[in-house]
PDB file of N, CA and C in Angstrom:
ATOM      1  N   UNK A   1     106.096 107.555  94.315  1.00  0.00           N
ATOM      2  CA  UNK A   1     106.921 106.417  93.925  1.00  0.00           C
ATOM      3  C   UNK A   1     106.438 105.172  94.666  1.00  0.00           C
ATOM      4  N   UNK A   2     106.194 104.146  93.784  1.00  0.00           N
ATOM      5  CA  UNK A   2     105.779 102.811  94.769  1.00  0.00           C
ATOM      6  C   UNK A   2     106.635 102.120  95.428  1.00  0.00           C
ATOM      7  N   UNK A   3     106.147 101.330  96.350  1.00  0.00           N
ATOM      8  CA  UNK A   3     106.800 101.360  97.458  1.00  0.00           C
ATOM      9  C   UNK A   3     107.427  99.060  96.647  1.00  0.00           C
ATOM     10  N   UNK A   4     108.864  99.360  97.378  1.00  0.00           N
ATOM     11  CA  UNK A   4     109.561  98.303  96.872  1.00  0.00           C
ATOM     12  C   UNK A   4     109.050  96.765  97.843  1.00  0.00           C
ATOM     13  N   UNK A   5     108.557  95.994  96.658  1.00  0.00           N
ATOM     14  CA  UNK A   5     108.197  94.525  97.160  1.00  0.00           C
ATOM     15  C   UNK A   5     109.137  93.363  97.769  1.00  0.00           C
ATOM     16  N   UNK A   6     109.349  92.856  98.916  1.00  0.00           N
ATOM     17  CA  UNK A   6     110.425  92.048  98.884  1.00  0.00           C
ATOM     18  C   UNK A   6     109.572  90.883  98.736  1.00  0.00           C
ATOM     19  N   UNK A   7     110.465  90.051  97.873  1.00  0.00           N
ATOM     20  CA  UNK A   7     109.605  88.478  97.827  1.00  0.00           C
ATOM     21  C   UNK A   7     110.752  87.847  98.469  1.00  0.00           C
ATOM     22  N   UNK A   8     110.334  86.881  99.312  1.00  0.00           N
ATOM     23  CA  UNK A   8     111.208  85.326  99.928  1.00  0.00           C
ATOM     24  C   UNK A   8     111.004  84.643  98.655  1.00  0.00           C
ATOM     25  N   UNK A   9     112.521  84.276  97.985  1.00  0.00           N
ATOM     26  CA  UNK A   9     111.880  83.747  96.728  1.00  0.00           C
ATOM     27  C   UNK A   9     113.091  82.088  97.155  1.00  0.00           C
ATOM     28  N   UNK A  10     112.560  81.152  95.985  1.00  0.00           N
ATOM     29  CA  UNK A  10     113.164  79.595  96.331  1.00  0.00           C
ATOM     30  C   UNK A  10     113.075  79.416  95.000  1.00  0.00           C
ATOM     31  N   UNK A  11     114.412  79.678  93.845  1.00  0.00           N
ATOM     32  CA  UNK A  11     114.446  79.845  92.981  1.00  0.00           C
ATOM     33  C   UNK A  11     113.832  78.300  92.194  1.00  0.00           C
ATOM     34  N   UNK A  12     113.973  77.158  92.560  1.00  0.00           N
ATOM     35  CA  UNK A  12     113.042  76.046  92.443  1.00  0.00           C
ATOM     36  C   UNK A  12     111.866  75.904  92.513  1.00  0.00           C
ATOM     37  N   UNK A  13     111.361  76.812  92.928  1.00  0.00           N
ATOM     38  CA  UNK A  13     109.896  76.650  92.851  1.00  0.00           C
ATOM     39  C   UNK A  13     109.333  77.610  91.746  1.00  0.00           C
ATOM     40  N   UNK A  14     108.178  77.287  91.159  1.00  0.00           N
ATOM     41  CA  UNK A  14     107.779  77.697  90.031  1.00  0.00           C
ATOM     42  C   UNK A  14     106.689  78.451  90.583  1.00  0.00           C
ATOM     43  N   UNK A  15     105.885  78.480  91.574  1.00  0.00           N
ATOM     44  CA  UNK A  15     105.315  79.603  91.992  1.00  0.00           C
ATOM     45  C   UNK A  15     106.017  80.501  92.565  1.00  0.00           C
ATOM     46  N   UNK A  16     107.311  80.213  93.083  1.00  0.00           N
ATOM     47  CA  UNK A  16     108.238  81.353  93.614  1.00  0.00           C
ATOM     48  C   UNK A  16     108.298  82.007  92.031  1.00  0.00           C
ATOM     49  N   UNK A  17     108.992  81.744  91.249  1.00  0.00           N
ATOM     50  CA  UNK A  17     109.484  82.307  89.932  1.00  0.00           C
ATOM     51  C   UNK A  17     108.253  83.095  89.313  1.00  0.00           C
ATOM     52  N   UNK A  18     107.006  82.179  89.358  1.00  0.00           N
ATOM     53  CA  UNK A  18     105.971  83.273  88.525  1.00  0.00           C
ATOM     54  C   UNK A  18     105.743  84.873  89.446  1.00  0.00           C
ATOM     55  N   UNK A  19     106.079  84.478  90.854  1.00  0.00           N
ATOM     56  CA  UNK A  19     105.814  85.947  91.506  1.00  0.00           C
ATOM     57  C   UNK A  19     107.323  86.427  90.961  1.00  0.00           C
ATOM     58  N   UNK A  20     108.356  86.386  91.015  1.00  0.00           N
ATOM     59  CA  UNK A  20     108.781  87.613  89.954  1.00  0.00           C
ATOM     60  C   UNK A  20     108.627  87.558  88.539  1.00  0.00           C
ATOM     61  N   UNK A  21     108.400  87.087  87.981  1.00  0.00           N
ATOM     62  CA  UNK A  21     107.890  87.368  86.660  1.00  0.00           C
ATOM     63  C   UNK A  21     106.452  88.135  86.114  1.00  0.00           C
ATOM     64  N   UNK A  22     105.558  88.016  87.281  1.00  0.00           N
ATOM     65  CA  UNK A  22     104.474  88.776  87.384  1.00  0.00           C
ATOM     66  C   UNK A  22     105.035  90.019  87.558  1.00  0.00           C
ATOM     67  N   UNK A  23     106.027  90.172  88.706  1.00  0.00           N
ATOM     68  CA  UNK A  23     106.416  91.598  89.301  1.00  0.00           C
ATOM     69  C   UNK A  23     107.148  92.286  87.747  1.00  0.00           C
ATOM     70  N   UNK A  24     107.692  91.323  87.209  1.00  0.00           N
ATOM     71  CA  UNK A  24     108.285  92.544  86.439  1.00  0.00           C
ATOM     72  C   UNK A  24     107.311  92.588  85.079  1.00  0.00           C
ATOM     73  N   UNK A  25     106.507  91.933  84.933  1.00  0.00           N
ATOM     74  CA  UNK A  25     105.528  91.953  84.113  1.00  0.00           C
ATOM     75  C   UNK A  25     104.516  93.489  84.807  1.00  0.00           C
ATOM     76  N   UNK A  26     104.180  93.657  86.025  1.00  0.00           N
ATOM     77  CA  UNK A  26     103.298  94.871  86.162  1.00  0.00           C
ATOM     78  C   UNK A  26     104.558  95.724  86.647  1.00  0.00           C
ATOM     79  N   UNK A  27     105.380  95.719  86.215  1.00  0.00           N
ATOM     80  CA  UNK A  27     106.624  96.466  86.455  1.00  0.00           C
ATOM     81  C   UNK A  27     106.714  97.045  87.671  1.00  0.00           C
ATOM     82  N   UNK A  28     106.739  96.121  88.893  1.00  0.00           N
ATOM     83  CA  UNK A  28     106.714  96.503  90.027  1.00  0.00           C
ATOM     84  C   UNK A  28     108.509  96.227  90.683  1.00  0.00           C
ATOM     85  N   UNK A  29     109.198  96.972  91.780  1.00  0.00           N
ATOM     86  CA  UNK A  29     110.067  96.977  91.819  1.00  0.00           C
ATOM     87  C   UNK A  29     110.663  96.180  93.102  1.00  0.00           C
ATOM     88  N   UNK A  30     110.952  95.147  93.045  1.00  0.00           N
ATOM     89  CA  UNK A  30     111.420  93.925  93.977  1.00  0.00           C
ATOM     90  C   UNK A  30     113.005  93.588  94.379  1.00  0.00           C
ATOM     91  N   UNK A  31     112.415  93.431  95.463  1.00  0.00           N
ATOM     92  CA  UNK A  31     114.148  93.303  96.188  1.00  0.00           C
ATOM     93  C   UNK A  31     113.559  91.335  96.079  1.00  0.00           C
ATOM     94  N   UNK A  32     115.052  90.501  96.088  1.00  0.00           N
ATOM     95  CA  UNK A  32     114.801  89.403  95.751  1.00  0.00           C
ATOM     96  C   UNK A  32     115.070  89.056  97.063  1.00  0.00           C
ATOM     97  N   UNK A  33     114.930  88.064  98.005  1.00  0.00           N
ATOM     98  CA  UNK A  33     115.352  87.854  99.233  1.00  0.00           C
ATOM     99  C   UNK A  33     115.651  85.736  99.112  1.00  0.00           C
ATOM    100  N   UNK A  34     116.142  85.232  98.540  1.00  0.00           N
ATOM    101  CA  UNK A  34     116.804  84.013  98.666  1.00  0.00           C
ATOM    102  C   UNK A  34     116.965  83.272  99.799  1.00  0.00           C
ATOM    103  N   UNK A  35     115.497  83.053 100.489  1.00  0.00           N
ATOM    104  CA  UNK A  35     115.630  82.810 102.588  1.00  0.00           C
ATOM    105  C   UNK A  35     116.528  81.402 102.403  1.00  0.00           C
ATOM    106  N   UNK A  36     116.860  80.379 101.603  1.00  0.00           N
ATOM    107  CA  UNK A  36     117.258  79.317 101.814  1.00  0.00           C
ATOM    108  C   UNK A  36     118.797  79.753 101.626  1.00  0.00           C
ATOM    109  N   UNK A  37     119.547  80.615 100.910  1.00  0.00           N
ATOM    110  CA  UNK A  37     120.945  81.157 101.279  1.00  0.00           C
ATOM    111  C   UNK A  37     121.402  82.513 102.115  1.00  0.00           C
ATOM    112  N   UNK A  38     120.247  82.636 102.536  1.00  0.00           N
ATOM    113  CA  UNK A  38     120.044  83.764 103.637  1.00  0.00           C
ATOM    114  C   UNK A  38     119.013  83.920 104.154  1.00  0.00           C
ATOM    115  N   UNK A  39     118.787  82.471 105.001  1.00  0.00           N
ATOM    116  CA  UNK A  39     117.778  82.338 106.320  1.00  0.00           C
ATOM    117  C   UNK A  39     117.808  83.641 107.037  1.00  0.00           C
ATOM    118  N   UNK A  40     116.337  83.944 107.252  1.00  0.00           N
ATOM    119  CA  UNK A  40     115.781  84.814 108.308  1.00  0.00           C
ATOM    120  C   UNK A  40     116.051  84.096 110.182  1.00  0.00           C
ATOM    121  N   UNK A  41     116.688  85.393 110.623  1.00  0.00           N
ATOM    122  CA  UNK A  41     116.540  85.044 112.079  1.00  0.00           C
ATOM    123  C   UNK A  41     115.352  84.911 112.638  1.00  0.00           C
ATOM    124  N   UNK A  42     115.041  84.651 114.195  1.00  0.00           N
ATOM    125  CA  UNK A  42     113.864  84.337 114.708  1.00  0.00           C
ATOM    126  C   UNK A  42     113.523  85.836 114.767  1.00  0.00           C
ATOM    127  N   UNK A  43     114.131  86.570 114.735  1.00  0.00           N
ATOM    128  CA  UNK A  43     113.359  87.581 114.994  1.00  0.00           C
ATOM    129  C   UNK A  43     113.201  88.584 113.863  1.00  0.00           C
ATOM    130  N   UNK A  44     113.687  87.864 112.486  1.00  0.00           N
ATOM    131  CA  UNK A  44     112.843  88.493 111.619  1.00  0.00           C
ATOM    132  C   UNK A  44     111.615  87.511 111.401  1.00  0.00           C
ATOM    133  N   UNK A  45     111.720  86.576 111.122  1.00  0.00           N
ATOM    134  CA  UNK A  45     110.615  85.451 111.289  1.00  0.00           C
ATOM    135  C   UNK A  45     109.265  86.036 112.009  1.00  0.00           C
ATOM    136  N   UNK A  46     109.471  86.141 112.851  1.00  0.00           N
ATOM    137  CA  UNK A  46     108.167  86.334 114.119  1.00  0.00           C
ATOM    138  C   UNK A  46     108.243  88.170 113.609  1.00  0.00           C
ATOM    139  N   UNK A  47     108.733  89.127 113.180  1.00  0.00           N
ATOM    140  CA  UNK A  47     108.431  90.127 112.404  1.00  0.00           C
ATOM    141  C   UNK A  47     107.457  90.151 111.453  1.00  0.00           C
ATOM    142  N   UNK A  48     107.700  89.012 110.573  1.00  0.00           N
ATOM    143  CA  UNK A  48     107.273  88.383 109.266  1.00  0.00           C
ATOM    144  C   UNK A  48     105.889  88.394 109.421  1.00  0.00           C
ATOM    145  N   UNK A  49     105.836  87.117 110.479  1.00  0.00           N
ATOM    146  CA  UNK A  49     104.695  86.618 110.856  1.00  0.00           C
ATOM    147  C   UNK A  49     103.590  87.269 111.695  1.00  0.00           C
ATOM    148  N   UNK A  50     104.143  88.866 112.161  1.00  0.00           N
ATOM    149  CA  UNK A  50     103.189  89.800 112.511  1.00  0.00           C
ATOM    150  C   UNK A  50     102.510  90.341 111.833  1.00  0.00           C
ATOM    151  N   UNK A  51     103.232  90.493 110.260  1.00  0.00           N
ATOM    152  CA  UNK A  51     102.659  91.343 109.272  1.00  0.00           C
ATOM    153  C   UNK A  51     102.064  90.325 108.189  1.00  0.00           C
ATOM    154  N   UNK A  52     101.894  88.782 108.687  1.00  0.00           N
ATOM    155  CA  UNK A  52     101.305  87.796 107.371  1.00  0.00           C
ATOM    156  C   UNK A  52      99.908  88.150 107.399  1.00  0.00           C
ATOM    157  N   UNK A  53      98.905  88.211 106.706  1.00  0.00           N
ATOM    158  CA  UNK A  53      97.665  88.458 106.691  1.00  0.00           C
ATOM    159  C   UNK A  53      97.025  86.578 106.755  1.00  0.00           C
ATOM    160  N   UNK A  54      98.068  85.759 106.927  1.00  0.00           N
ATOM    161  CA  UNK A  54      97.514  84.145 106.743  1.00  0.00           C
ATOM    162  C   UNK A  54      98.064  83.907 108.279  1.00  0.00           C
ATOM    163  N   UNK A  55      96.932  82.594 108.874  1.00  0.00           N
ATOM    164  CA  UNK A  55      97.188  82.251 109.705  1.00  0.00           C
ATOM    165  C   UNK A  55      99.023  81.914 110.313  1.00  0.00           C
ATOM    166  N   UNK A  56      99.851  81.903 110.942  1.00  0.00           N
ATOM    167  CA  UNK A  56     101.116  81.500 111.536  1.00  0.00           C
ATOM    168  C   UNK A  56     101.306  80.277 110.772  1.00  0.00           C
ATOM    169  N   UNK A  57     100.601  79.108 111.148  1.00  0.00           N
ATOM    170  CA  UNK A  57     100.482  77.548 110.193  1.00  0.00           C
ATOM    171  C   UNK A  57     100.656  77.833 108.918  1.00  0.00           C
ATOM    172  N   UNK A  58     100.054  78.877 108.521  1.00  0.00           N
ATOM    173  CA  UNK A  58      99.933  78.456 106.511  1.00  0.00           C
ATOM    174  C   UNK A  58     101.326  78.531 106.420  1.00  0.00           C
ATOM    175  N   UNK A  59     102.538  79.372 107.106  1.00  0.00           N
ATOM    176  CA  UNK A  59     103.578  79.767 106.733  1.00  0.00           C
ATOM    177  C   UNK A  59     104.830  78.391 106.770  1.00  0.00           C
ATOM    178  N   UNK A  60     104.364  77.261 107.265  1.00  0.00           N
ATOM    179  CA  UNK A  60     104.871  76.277 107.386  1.00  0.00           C
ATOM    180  C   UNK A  60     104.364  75.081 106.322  1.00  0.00           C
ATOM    181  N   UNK A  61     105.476  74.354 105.091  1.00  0.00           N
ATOM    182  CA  UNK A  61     105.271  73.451 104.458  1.00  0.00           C
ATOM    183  C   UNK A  61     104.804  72.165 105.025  1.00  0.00           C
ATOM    184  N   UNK A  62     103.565  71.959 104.706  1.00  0.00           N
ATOM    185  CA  UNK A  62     103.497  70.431 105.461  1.00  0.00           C
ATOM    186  C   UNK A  62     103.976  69.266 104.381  1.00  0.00           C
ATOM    187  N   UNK A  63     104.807  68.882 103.732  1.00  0.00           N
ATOM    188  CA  UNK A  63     105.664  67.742 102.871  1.00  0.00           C
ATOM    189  C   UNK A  63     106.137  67.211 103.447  1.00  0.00           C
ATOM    190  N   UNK A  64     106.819  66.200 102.589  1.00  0.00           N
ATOM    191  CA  UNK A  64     107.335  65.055 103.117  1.00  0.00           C
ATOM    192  C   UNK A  64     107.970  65.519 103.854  1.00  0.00           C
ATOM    193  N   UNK A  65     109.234  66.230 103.519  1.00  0.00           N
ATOM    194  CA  UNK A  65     110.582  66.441 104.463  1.00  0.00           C
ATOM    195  C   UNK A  65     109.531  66.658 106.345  1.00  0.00           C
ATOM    196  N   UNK A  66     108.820  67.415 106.001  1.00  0.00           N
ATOM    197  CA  UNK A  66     107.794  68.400 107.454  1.00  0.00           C
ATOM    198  C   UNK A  66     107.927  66.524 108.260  1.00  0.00           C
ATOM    199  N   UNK A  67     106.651  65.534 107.082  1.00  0.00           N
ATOM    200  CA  UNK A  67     106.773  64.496 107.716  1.00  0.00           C
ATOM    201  C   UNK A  67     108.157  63.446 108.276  1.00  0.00           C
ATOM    202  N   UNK A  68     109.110  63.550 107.267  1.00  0.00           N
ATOM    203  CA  UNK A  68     110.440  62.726 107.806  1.00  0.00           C
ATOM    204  C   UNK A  68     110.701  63.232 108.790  1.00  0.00           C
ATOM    205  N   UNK A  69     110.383  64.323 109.133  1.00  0.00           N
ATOM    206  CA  UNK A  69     111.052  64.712 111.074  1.00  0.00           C
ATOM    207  C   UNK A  69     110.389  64.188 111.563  1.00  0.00           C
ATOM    208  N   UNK A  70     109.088  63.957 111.494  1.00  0.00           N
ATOM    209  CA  UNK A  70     107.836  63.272 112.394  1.00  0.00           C
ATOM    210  C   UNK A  70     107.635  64.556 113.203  1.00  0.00           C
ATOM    211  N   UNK A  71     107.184  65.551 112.640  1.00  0.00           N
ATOM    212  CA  UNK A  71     106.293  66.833 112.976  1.00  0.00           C
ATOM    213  C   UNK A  71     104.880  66.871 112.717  1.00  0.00           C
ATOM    214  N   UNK A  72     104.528  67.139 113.773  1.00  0.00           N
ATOM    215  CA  UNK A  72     103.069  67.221 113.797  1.00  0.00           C
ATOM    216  C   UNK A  72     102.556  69.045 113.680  1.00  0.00           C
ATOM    217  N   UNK A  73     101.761  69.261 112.528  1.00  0.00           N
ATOM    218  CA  UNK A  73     101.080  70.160 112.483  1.00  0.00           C
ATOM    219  C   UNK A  73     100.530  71.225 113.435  1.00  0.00           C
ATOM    220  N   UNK A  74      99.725  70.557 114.282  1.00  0.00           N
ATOM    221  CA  UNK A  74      99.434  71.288 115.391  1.00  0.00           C
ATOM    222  C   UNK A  74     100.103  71.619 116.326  1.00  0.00           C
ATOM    223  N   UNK A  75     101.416  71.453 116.530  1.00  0.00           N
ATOM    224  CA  UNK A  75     102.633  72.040 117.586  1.00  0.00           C
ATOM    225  C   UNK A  75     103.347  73.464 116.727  1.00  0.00           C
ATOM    226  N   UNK A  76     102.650  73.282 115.340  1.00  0.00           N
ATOM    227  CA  UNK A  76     103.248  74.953 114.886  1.00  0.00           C
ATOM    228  C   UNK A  76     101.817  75.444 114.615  1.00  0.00           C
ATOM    229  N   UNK A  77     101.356  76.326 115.147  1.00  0.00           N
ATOM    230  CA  UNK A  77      99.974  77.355 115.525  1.00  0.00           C
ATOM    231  C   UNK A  77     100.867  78.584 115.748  1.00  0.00           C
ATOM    232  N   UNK A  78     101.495  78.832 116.552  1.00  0.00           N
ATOM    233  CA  UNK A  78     101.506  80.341 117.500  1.00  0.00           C
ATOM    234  C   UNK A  78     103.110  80.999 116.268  1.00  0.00           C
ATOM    235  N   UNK A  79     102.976  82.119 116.388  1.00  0.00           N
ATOM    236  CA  UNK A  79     103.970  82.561 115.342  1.00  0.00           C
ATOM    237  C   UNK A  79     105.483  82.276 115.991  1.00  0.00           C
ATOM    238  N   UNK A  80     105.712  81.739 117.860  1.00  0.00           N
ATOM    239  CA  UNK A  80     106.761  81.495 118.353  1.00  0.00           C
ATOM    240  C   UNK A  80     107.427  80.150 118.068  1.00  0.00           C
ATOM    241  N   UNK A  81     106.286  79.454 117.553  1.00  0.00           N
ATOM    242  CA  UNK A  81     106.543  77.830 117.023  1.00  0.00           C
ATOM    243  C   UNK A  81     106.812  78.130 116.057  1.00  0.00           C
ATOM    244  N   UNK A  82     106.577  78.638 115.152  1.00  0.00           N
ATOM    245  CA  UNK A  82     106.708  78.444 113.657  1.00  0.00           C
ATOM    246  C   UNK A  82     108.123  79.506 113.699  1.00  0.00           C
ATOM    247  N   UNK A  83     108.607  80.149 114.310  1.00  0.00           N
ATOM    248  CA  UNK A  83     109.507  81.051 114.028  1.00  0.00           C
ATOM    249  C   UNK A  83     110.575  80.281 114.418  1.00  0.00           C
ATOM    250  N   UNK A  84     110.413  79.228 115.018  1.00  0.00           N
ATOM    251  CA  UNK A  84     111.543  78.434 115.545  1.00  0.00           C
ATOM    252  C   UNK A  84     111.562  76.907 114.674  1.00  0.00           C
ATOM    253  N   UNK A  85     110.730  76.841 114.450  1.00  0.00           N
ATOM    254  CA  UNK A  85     110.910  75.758 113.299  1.00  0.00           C
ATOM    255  C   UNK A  85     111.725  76.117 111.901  1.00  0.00           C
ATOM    256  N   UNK A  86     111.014  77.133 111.687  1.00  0.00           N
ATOM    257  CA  UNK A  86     111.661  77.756 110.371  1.00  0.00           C
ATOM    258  C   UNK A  86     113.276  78.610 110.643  1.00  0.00           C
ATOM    259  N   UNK A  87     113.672  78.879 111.527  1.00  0.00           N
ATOM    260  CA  UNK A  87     115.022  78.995 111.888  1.00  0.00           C
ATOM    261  C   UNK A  87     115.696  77.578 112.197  1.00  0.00           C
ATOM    262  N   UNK A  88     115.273  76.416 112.547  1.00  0.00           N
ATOM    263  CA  UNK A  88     116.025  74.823 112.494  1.00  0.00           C
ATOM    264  C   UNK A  88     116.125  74.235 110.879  1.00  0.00           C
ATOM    265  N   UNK A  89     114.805  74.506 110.528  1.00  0.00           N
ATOM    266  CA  UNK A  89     114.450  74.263 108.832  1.00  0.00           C
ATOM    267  C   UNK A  89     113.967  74.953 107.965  1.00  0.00           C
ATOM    268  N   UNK A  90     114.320  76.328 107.540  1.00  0.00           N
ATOM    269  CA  UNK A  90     114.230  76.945 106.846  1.00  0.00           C
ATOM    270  C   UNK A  90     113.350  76.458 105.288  1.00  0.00           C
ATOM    271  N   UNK A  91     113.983  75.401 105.137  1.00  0.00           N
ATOM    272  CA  UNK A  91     113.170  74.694 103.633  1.00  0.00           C
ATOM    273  C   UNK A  91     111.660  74.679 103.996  1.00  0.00           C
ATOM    274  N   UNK A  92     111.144  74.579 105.362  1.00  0.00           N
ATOM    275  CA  UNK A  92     110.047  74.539 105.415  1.00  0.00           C
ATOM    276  C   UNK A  92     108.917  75.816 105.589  1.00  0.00           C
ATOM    277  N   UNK A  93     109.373  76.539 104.953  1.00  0.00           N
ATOM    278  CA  UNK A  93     109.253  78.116 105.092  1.00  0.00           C
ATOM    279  C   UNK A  93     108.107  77.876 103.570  1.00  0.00           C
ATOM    280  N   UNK A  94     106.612  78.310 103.427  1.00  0.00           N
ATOM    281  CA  UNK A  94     105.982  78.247 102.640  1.00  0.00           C
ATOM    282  C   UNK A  94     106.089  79.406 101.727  1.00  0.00           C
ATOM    283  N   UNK A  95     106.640  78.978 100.372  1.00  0.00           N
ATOM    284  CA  UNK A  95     106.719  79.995  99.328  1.00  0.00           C
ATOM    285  C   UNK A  95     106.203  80.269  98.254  1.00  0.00           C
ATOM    286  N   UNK A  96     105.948  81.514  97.395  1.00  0.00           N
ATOM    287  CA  UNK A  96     107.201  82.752  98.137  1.00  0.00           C
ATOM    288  C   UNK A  96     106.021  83.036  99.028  1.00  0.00           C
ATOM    289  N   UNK A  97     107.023  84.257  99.775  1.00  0.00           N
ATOM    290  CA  UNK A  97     105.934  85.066 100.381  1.00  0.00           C
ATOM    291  C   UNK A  97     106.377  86.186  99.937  1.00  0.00           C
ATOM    292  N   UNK A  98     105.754  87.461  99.775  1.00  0.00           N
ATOM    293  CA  UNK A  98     105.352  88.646  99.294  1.00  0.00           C
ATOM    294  C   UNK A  98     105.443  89.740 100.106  1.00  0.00           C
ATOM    295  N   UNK A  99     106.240  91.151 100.064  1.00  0.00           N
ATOM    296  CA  UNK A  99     105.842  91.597 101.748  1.00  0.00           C
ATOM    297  C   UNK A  99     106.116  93.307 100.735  1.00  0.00           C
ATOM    298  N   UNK A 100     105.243  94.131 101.526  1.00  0.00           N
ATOM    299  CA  UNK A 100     105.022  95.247 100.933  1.00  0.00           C
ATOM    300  C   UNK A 100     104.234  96.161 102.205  1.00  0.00           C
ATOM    301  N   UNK A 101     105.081  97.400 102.587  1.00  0.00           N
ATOM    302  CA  UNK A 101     103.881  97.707 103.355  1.00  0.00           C
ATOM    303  C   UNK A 101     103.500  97.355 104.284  1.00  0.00           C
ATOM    304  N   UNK A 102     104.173  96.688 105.029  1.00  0.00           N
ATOM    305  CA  UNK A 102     103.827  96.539 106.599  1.00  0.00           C
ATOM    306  C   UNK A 102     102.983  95.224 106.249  1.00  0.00           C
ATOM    307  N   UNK A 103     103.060  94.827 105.299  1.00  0.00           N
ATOM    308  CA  UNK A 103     101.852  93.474 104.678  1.00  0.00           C
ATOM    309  C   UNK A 103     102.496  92.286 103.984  1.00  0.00           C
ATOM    310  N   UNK A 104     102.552  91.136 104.458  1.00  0.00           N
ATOM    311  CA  UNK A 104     103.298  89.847 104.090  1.00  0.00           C
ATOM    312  C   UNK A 104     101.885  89.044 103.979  1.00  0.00           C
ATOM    313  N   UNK A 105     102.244  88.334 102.653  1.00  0.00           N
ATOM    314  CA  UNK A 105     101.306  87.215 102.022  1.00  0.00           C
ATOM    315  C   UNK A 105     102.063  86.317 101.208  1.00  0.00           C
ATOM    316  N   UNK A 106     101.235  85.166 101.650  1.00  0.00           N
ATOM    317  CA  UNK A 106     101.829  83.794 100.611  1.00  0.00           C
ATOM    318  C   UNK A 106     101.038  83.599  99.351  1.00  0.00           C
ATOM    319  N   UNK A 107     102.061  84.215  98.623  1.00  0.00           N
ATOM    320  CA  UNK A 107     101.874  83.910  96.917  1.00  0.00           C
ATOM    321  C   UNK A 107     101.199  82.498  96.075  1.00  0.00           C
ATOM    322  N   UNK A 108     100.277  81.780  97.409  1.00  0.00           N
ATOM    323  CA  UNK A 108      99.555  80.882  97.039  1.00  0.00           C
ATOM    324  C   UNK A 108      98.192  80.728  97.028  1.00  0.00           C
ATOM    325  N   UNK A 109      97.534  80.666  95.880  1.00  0.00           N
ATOM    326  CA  UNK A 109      97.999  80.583  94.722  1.00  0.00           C
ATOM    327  C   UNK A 109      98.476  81.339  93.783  1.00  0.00           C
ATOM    328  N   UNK A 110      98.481  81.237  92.634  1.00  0.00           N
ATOM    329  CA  UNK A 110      99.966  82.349  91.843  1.00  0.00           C
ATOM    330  C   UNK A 110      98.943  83.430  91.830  1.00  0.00           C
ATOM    331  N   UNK A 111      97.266  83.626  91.724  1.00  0.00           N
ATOM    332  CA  UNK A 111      96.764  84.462  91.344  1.00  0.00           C
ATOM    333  C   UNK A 111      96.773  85.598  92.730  1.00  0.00           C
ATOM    334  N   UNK A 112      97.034  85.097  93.247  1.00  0.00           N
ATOM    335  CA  UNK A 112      97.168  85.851  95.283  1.00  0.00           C
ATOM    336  C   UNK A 112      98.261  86.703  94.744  1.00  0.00           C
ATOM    337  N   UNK A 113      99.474  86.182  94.388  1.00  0.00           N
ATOM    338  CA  UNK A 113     100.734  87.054  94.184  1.00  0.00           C
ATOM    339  C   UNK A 113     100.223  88.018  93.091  1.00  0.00           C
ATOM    340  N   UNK A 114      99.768  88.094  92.199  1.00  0.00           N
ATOM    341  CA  UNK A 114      99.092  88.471  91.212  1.00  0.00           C
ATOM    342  C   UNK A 114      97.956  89.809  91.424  1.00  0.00           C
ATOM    343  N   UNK A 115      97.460  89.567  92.226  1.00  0.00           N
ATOM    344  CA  UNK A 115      96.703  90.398  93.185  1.00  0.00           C
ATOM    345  C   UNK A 115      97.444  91.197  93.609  1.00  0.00           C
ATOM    346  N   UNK A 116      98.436  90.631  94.629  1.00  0.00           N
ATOM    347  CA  UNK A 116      99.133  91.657  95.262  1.00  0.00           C
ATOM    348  C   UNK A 116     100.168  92.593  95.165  1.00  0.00           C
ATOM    349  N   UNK A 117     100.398  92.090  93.635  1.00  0.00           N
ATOM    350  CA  UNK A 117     101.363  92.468  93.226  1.00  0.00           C
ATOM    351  C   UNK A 117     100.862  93.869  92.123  1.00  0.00           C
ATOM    352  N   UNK A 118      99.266  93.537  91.514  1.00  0.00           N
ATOM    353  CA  UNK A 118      98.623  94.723  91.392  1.00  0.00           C
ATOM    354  C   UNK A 118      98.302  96.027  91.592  1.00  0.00           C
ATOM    355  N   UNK A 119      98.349  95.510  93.107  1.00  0.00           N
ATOM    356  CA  UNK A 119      97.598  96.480  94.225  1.00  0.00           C
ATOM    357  C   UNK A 119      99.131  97.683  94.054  1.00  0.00           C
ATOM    358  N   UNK A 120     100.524  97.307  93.574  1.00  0.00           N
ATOM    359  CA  UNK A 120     101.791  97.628  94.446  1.00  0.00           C
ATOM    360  C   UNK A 120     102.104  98.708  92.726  1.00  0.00           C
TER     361      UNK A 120
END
């Protein structure tokens, strides 16, 4: 039996949406996880970010909002920065991400989710 995909999904985003629509297109079986109405603690965060196969940084949006705080990029590197950013601002959490298997990836671009969602 294959093993169940959780996606961090941000129902606004349209690459969030194509990773479940892919999933149920290769009929793979997904738990939905909604991090912006049920933010991850720091210590699922820094969990997360043990098992991302992408650098700690990719997992952080650099947009406007990133810029209206006047955040600088290079102060989130280490998965303890970014686990604490993304527990103050959750919106800035790069989506979706994909997690299967002891293995978390950002579904960017849609063909990554697509991939990984293959493999599952």
């Amino acid at each position: 039996m294959a093993e169940t995909t959780t996606v961090l999904h941000h129902p606004a985003c349209s690459t969030s949406r194509h990773a479940l629509e892919a999933a149920a297109e290769a009929g793979v079986d997904v738990e939905v996880l909604p991090y912006l109405k049920q933010p991850l603690d720091r210590a699922a965060l820094l969990e997360l970010l043990d098992q991302l196969e992408d650098e700690p940084a990719a997992l952080v949006r650099k947009d406007s909002f990133f810029k209206d705080q006047g955040l600088d990029a290079a102060d989130y590197t280490t998965p303890e920065a970014v686990a604490d950013l993304l527990v103050q601002h959750p919106r800035l959490m790069e989506r979706p991400v994909l997690v299967r298997g002891g293995v978390a990836i950002i579904g960017r671009p849609k063909s990554r989710a697509d991939a990984f969602l293959a493999q599952g």
